[in-house]
Protein backbone atom coordinates (compact mmCIF):
# COMPACT_ATOMS: atom_id res chain seq x y z
CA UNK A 1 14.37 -5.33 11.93
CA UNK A 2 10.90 -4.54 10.83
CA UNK A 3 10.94 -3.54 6.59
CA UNK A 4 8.20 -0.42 6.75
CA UNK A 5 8.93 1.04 3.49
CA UNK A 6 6.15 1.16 0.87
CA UNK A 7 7.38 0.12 -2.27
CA UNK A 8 10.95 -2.23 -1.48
CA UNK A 9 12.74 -1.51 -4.47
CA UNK A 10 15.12 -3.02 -3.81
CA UNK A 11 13.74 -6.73 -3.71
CA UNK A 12 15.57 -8.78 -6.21
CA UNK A 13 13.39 -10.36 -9.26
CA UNK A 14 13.66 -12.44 -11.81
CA UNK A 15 13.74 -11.25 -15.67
CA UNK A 16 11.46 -13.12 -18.16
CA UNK A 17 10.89 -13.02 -21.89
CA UNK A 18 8.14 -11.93 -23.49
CA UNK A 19 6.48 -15.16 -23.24
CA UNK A 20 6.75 -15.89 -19.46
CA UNK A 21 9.77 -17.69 -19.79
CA UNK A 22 13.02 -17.59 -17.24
CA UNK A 23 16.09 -15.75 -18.53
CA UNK A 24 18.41 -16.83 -16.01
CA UNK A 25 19.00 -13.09 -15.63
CA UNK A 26 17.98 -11.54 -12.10
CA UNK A 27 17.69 -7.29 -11.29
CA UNK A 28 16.22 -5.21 -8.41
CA UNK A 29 12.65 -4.05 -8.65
CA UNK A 30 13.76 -0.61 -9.17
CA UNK A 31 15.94 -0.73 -12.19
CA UNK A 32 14.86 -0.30 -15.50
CA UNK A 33 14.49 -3.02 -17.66
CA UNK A 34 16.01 -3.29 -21.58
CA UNK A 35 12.67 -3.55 -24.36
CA UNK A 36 12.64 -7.02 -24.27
CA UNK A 37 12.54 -7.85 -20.52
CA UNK A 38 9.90 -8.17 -18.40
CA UNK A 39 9.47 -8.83 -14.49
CA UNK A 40 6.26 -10.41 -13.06
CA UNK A 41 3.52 -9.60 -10.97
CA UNK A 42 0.80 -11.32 -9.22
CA UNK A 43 -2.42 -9.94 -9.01
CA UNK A 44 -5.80 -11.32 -6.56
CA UNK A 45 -9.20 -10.26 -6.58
CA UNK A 46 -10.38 -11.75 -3.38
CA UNK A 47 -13.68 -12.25 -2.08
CA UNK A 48 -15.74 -14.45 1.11
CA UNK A 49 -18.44 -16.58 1.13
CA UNK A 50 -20.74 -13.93 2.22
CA UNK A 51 -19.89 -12.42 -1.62
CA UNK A 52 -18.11 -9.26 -0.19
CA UNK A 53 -14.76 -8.40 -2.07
CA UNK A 54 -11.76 -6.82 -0.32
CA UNK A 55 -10.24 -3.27 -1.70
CA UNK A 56 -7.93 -1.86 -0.25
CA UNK A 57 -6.59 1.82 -0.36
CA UNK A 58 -2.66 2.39 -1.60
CA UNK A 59 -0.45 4.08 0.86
CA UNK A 60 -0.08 7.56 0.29
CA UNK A 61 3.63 6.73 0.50
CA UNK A 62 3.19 4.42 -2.51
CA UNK A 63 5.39 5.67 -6.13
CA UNK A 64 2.80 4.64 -7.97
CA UNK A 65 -0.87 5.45 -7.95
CA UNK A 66 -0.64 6.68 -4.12
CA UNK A 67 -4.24 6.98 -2.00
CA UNK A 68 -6.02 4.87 -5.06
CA UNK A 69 -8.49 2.04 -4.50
CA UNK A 70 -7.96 -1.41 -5.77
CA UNK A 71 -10.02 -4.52 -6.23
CA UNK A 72 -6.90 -6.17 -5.79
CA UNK A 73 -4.19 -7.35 -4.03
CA UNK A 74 -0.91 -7.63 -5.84
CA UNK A 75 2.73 -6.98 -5.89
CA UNK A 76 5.92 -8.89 -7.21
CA UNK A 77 6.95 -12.05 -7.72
CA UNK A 78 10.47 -12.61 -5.95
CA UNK A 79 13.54 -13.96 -7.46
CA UNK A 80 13.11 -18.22 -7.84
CA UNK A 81 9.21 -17.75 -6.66
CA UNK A 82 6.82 -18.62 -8.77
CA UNK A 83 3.28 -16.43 -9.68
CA UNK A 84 0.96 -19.17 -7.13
CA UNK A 85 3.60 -19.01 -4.32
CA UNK A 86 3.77 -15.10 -4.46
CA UNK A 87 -0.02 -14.55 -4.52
CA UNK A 88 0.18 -16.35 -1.13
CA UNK A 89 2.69 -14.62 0.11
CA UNK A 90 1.39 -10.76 -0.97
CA UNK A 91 -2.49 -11.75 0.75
CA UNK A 92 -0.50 -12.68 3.84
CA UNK A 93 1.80 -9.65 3.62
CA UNK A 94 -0.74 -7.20 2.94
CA UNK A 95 -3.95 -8.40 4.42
CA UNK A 96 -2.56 -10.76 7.71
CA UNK A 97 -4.71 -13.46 5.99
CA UNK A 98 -3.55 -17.13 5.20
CA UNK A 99 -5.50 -18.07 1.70
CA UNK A 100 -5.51 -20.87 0.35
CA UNK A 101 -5.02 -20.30 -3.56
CA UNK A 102 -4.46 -22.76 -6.23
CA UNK A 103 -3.92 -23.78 -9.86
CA UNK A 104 -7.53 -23.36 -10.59
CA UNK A 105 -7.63 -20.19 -9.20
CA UNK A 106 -5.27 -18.90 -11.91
CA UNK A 107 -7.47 -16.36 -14.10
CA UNK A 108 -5.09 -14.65 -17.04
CA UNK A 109 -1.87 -13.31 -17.90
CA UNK A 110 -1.58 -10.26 -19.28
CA UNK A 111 1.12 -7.74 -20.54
CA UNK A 112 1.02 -4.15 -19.36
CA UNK A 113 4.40 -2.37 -20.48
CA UNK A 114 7.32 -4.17 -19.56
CA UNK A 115 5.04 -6.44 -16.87
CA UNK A 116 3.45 -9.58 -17.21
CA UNK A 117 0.63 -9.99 -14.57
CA UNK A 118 -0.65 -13.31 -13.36
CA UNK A 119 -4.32 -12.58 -12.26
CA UNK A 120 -6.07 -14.69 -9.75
CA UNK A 121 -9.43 -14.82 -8.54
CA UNK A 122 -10.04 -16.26 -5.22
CA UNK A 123 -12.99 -17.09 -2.98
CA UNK A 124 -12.11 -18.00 0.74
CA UNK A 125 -13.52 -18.13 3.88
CA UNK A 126 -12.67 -15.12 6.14
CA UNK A 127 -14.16 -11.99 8.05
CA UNK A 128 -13.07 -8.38 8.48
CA UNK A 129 -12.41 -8.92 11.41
CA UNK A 130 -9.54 -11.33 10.34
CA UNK A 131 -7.85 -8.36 8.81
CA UNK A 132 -4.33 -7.09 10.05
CA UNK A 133 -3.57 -4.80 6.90
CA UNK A 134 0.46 -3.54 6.08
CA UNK A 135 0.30 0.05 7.18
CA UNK A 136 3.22 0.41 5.19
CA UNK A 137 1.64 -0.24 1.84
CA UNK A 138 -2.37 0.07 2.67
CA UNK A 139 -4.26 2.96 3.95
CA UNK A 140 -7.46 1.13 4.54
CA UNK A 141 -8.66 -1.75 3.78
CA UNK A 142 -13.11 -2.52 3.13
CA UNK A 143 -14.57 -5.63 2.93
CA UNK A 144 -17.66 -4.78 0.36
CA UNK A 145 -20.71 -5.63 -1.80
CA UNK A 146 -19.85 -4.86 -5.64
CA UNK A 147 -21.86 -1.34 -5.98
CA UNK A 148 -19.85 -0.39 -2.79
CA UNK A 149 -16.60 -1.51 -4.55
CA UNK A 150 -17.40 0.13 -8.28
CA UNK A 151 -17.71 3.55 -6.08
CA UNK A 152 -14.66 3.59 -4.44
CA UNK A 153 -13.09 2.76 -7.45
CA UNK A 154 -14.52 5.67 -9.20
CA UNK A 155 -12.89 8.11 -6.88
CA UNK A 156 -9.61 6.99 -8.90
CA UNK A 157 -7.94 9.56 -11.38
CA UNK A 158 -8.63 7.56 -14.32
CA UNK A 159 -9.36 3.38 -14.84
CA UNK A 160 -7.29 0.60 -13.86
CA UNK A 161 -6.12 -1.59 -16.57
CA UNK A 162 -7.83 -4.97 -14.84
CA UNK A 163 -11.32 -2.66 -14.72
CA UNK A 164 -12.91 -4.03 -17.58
CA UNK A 165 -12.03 -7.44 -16.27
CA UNK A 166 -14.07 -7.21 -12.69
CA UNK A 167 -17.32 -8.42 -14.59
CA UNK A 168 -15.55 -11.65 -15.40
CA UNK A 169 -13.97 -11.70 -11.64
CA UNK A 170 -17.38 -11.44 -9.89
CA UNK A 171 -18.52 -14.43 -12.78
CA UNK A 172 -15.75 -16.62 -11.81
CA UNK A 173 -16.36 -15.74 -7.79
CA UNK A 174 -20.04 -16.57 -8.13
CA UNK A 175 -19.22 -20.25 -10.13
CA UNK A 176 -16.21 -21.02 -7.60
């Protein structure tokens, strides 16, 4: 049976400290977490070889930030998965596309409420064309130059908190 839902709150995670370390403790992705506890996310800015970067447009069915364009790919790390293993797993799931991504592809962890978020920034060989997209959780997905990309993301009700990052993303993309 076929999961179509667009946010699976159920999905059980693990809890970390503060630091990125394992509790031992594991919840659903829905429950609330005490102060100190934190789940973990995996975000990818993603990008081919013909410098065009993927956004993609949230599901309108989405809890949070429904209809808004992202730079990124992302979603959660699964219980006894670890942050390189789920970025893999969330391009495939989303986008249809099999990525390679690696240690070196690892960007920066940062803390965003009770959230840490693993950013990576990967450069890969693929087309549009190669795009199946998860109706379930994606609109639309664009495969775009960066002025194209800044616009879309303008037509968001306020700025993403990896925005002031995407300079350093399209740095790293260019080097890689």
């Amino acid at each position: 049976m076929t999961d179509n839902r667009a946010d699976k709150i159920d999905e059980i995670i693990d809890v970390y400290d503060s630091k990125g370390n394992l509790t031992g403790k594991k919840t659903s992705r829905g429950k609330a977490r005490k102060q100190n506890e934190f789940n973990l996310v995996v975000t990818v800015f993603l990008a081919n070889y013909d410098n065009k970067v993927v956004v993609e447009q949230r599901s309108f069915n989405k809890i949070g930030r429904p209809g808004q364009w992202e730079a990124l790919v992302s979603g959660s790390v699964l219980s006894d998965e670890d942050s390189l293993t789920a970025a893999i797993r969330e391009i495939k799931e989303e986008l249809g596309l099999t990525v390679s991504v690696n240690r070196d592809d690892f960007f920066i962890r940062t803390t965003w409420r009770n959230t840490l978020v693993d950013y990576f920034v990967v450069r890969s060989d693929f087309k549009f064309e190669d795009i199946e997209f998860q109706v379930s959780e994606v609109e639309q997905v664009k495969l775009v130059d960066v002025e194209e990309m800044y616009q879309l993301l303008s037509k968001n009700n306020g700025i993403e908190p990896y925005q002031d990052m995407i300079p350093d993303f399209l740095e790293r993309i260019k080097n890689a």
